[in-house]
Protein backbone atom coordinates (compact mmCIF):
# COMPACT_ATOMS: atom_id res chain seq x y z
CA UNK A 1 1.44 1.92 1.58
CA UNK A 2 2.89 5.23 2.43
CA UNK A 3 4.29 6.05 5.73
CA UNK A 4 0.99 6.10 7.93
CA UNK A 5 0.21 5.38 11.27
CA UNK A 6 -2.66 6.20 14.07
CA UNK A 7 -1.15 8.66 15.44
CA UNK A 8 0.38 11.00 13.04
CA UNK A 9 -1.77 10.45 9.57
CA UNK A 10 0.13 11.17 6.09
CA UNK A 11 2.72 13.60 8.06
CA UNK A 12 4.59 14.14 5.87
CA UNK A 13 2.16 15.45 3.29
CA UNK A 14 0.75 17.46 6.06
CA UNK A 15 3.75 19.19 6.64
CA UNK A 16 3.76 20.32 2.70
CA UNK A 17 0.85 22.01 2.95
CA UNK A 18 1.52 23.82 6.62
CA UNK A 19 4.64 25.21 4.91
CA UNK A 20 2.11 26.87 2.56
CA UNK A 21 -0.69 28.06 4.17
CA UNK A 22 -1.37 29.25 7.95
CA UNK A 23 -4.10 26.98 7.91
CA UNK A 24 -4.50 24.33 11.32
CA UNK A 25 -3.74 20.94 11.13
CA UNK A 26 -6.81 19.49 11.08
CA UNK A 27 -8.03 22.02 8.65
CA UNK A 28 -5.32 20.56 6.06
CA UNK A 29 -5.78 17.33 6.47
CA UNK A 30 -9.61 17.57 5.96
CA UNK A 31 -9.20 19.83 3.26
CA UNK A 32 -7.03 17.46 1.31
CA UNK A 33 -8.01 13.73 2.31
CA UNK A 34 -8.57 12.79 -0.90
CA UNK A 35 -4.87 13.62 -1.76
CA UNK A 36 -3.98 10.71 0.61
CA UNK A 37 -3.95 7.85 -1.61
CA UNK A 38 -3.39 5.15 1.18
CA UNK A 39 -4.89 3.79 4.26
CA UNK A 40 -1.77 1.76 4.91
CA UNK A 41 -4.06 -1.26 5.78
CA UNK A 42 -2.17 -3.51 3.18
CA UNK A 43 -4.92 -5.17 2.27
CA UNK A 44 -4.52 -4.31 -1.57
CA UNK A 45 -0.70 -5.79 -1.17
CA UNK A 46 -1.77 -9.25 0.04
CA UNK A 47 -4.38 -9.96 -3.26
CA UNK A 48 -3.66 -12.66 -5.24
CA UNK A 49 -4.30 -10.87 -8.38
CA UNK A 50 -2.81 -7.77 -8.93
CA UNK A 51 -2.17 -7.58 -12.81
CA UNK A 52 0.61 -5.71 -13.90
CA UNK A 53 1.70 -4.93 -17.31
CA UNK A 54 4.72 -6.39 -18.75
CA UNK A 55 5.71 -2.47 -19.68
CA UNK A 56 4.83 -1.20 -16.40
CA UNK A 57 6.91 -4.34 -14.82
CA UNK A 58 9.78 -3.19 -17.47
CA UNK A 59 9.18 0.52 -15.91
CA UNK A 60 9.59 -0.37 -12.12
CA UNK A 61 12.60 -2.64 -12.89
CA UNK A 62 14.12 0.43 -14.02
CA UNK A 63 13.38 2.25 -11.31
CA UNK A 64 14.27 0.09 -8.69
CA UNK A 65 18.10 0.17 -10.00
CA UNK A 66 18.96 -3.31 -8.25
CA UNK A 67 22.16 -5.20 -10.05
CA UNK A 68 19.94 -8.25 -9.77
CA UNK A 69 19.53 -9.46 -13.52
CA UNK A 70 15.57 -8.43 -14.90
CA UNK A 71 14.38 -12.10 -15.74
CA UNK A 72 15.89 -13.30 -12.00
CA UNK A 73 13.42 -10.53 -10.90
CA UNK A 74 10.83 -11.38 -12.59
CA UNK A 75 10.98 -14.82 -11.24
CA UNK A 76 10.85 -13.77 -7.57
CA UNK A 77 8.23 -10.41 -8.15
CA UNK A 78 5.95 -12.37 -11.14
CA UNK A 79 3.38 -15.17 -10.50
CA UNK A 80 4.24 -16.77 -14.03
CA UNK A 81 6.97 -14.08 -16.18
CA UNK A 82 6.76 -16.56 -19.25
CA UNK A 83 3.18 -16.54 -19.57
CA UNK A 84 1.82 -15.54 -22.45
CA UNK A 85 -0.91 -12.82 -22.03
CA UNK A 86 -0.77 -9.31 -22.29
CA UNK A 87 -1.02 -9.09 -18.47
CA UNK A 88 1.33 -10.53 -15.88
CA UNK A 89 0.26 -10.68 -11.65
CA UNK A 90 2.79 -9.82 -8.92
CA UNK A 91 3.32 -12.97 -7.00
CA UNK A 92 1.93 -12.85 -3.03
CA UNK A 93 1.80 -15.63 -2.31
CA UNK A 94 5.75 -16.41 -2.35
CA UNK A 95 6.22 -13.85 0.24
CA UNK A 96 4.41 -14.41 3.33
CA UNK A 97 1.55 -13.91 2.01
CA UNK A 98 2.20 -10.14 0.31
CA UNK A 99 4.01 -8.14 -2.06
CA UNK A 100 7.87 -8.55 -1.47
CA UNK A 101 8.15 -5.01 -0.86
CA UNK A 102 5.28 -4.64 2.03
CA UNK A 103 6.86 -4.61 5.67
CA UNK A 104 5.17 -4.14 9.07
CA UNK A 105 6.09 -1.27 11.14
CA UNK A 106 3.41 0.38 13.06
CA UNK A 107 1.21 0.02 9.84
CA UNK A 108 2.08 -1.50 6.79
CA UNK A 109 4.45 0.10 4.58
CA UNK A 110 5.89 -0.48 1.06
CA UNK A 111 9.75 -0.35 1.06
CA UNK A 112 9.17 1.20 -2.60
CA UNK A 113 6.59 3.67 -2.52
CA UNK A 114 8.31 6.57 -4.62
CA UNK A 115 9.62 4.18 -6.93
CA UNK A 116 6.42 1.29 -7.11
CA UNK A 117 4.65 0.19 -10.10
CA UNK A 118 2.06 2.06 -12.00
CA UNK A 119 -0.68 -0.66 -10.95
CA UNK A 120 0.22 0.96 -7.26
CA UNK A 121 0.23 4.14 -8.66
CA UNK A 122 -2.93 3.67 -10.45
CA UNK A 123 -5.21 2.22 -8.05
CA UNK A 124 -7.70 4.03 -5.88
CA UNK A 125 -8.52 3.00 -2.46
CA UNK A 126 -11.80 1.79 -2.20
CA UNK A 127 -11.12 2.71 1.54
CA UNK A 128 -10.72 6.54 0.78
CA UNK A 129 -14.44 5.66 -1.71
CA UNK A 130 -15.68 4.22 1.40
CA UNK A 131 -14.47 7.61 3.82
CA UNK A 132 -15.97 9.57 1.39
CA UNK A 133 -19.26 7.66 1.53
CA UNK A 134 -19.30 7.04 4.98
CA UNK A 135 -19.33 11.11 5.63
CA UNK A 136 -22.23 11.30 2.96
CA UNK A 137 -24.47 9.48 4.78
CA UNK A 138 -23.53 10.34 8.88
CA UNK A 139 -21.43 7.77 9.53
CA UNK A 140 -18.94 9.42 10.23
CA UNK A 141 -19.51 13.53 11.13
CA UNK A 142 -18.85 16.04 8.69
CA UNK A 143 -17.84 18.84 11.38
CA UNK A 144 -16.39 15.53 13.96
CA UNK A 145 -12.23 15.34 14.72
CA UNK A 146 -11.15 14.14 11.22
CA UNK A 147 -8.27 11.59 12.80
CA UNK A 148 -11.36 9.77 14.99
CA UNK A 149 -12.82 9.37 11.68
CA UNK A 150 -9.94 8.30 9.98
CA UNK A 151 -9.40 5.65 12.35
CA UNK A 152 -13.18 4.58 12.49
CA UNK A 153 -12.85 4.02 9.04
CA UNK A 154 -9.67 1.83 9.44
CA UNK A 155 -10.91 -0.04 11.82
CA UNK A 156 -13.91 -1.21 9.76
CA UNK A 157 -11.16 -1.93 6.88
CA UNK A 158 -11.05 -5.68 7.32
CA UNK A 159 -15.17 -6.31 7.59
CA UNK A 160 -15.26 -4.47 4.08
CA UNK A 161 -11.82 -5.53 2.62
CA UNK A 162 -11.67 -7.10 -0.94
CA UNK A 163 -9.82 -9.89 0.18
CA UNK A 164 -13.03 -11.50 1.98
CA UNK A 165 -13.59 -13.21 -1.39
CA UNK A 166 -9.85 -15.14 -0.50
CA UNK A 167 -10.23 -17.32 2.12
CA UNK A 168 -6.39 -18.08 2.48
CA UNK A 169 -5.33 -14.90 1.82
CA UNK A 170 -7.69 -12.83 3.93
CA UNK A 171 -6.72 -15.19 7.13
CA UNK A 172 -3.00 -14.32 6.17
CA UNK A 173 -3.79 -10.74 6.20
CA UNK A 174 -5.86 -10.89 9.45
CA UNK A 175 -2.69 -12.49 11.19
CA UNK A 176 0.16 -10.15 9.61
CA UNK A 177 -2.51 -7.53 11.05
CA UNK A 178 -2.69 -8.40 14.30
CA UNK A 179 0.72 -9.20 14.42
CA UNK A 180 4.13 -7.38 15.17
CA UNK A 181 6.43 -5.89 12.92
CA UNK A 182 7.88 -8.10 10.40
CA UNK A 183 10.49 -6.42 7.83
CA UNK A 184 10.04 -6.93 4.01
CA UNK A 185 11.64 -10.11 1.84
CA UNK A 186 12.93 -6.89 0.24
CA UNK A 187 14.34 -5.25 3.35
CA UNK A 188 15.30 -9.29 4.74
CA UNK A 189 17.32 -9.54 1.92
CA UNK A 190 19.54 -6.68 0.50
CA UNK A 191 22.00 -8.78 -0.83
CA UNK A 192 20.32 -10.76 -3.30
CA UNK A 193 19.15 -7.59 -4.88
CA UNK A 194 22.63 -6.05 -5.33
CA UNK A 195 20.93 -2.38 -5.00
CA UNK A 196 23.10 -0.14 -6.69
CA UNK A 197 20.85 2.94 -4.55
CA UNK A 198 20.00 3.04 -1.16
């Protein structure tokens, strides 16, 4: 999850586009929603089964530049590194319930974003599917104050979330929702990664 909160939506990729247009606000962020690529509800961080590649996992080791050792990482980020299909998952279970990288600020947020896995990369919200939907059929209004909407829509996130088909995990989402801010196992625990860059 990107930096996101209720009261100040994708700022920061607001601000990109005011510094290139003398366009409102509002009028930026409607005209580029789909550009934001996360809700920051966390939900997709808490699944039990993200796959991820073992080149992709090769890929974001290298990014990360930590001085811990790649198959000690692999141990704490993989459900099973030694297994032997094509596909690995990223283990959430270890973690509180949620990638090792997802804290709890005023939304969630992933300590990695610029640097995190192509699976991350790759996937598309079906929240921002679901936005995009919900102002096809009136649900939410096509002319109404795009950050109501926005937050209409995130408030329906965990009635619709993909996680209802986990029963453990979806009740460890709900609570880590509700709840305060809780920092990362990532953030928690510096040391053990030896980061090389802050």
């Amino acid at each position: 999850m990107n930096n996101v909160d209720g009261n100040s939506f994708a700022p920061r990729l607001v601000e990109r586009f005011a510094r290139n247009c003398e366009v409102s606000r509002e009028n930026i962020i409607g005209a580029h929603w789909r550009e934001i690529v996360c809700m920051s509800c966390g939900g997709c961080c808490f699944s039990p089964v993200i796959p991820i590649s073992r080149e992709d996992f090769s890929l974001f080791y290298e990014r990360l530049d930590i001085g811990l050792s790649k198959d000690r990482f692999a141990q704490m980020f993989l459900q099973d590194p030694a297994a032997a299909s094509p596909s690995l998952y990223i283990d959430t279970g270890r973690h509180k319930g949620r990638c090792m990288f997802l804290s709890k600020k005023d939304c969630f947020e992933c300590g990695v974003w610029d640097r995190r896995p192509d699976v991350c990369r790759d996937f598309f919200c079906r929240e921002i599917v679901n936005f995009e939907k919900s102002l096809e059929s009136g649900e939410i209004a096509k002319d109404g104050n795009f950050m109501e909407n926005v937050l209409r829509l995130k408030e329906r996130v965990v009635e619709m979330l993909d996680l209802a088909a986990f029963e453990k995990e979806m009740m460890t989402y709900s609570m880590a929702a509700a709840g305060g801010p809780a920092p990362s196992y990532f953030e928690k625990n510096r040391e053990i990664f030896g980061r090389r860059n802050v």
